[in-house]
C-alpha atoms as a PDB file:
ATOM      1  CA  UNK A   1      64.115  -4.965 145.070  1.00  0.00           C
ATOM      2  CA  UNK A   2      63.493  -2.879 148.006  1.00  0.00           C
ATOM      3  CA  UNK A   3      66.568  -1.059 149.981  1.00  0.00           C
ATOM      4  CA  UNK A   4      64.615   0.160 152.841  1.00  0.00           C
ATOM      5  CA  UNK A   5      66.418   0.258 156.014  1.00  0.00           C
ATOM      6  CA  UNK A   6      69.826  -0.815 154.371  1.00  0.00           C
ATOM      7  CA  UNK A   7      72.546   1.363 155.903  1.00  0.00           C
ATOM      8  CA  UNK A   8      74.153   3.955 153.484  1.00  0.00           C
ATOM      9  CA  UNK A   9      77.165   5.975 153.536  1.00  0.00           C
ATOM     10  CA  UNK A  10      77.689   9.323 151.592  1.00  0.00           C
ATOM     11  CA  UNK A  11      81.243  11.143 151.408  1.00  0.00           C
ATOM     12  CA  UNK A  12      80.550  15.179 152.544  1.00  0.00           C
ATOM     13  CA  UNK A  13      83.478  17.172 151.982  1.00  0.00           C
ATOM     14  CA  UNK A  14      86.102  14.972 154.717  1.00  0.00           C
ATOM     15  CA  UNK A  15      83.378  13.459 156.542  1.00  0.00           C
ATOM     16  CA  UNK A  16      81.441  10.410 155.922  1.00  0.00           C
ATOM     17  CA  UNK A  17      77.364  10.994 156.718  1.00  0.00           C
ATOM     18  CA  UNK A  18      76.005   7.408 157.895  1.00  0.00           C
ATOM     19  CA  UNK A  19      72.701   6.694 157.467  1.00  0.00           C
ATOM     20  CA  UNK A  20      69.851   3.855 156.936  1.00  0.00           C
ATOM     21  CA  UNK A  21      67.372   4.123 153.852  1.00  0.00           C
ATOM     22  CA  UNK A  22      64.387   5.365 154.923  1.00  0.00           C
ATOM     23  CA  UNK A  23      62.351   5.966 151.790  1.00  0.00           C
ATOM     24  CA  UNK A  24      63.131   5.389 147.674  1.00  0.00           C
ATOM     25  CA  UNK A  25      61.495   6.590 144.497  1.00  0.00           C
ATOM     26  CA  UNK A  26      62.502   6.224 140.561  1.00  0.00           C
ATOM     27  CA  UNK A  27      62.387   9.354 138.597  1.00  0.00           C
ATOM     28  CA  UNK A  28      63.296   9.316 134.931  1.00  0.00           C
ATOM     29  CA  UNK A  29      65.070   5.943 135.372  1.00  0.00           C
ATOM     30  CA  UNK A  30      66.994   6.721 138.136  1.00  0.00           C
ATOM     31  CA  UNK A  31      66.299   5.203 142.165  1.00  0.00           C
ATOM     32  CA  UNK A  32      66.407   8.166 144.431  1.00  0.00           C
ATOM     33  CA  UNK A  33      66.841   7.738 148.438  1.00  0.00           C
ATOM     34  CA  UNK A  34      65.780   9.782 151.714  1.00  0.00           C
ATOM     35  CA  UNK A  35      68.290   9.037 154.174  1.00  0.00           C
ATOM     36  CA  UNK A  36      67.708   9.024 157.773  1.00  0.00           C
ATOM     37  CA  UNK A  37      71.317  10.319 158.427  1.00  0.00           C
ATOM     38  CA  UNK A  38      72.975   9.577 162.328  1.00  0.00           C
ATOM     39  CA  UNK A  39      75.197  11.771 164.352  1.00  0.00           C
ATOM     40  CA  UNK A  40      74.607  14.348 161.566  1.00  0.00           C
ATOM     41  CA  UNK A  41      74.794  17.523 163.307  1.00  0.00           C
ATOM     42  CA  UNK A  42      77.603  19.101 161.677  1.00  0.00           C
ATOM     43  CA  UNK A  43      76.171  18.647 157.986  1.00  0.00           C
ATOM     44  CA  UNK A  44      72.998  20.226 159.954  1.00  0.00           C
ATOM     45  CA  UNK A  45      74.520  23.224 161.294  1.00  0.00           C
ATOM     46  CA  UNK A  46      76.371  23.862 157.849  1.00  0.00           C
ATOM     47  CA  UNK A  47      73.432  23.619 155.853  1.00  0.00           C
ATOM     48  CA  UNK A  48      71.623  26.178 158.227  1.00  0.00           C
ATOM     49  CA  UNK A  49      74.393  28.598 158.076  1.00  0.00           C
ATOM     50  CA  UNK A  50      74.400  28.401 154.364  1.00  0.00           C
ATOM     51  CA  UNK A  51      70.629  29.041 154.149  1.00  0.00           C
ATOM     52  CA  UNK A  52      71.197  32.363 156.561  1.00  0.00           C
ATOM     53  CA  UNK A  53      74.115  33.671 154.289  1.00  0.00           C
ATOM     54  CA  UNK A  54      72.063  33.007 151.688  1.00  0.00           C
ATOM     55  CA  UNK A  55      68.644  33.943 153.036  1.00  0.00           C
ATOM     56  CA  UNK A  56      66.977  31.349 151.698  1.00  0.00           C
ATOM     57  CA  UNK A  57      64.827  28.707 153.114  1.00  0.00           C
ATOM     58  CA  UNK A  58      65.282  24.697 152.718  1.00  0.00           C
ATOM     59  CA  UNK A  59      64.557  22.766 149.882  1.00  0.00           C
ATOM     60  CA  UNK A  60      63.178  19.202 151.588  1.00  0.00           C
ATOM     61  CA  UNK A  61      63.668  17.922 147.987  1.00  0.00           C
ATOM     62  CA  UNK A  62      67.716  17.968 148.747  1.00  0.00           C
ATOM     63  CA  UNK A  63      66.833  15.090 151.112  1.00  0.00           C
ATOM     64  CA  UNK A  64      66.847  12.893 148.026  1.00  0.00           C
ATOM     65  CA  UNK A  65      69.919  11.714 147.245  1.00  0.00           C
ATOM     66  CA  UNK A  66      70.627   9.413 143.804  1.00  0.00           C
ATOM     67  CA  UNK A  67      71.435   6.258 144.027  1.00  0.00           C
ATOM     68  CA  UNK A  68      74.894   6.871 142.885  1.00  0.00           C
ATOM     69  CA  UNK A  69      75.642   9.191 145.460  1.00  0.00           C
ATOM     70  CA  UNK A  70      75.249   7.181 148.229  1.00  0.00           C
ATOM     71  CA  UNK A  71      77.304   4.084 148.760  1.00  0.00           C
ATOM     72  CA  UNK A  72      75.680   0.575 150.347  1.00  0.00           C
ATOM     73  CA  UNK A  73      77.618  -1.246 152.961  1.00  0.00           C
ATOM     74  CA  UNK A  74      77.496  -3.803 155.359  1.00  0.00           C
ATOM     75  CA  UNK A  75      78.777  -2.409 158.672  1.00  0.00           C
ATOM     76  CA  UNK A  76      80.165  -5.686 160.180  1.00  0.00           C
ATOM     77  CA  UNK A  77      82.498  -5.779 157.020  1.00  0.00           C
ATOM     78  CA  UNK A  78      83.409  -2.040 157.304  1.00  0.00           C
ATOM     79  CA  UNK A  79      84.012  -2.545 161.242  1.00  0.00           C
ATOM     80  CA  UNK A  80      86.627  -5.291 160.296  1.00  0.00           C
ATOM     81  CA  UNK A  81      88.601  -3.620 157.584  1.00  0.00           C
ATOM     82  CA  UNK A  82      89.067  -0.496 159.813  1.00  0.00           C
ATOM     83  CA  UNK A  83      90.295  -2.908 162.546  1.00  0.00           C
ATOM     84  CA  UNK A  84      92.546  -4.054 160.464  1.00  0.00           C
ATOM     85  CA  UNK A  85      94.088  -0.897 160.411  1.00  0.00           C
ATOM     86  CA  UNK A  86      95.273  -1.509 163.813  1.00  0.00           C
ATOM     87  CA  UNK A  87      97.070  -4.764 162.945  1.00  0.00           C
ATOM     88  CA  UNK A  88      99.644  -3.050 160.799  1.00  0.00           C
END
């Protein structure tokens, strides 16, 4: 069964990355996912000031994330639980 374009989320230190499946691929059993992440500029920046203390370059194969990484949801649901917040 096919994820493609089913939104992900992915805890990154206290942020949570949102994203939509853009591409998957099964490597020694596992389902691995590329990500196309939104309003991701801070994990940008940090991952390009990493790479200059490090001076290295970047690794395109960290753009595949396992499938237990990442965390399927369906926004609409996530939307109303957070509103709920508000009610209390």
């Amino acid at each position: 069964m096919s994820r493609l374009g089913r939104p992900v989320y992915k805890v990154w230190g206290t942020t949570l990355r949102f994203g939509n499946v853009a591409e998957e691929k099964t490597e020694r059993s596992w389902k691995y996912y590329k990500v196309d992440w939104v309003d991701d500029g801070a994990h940008e920046r940090a991952t390009q000031w990493m790479l200059s203390l490090r001076g290295d370059t970047y690794d395109e194969s960290h753009e595949w994330h396992r499938g237990d990484h990442v965390r399927f949801f369906e926004p609409e649901e996530m939307i109303s639980r957070i509103n709920m917040l508000e009610d209390e």
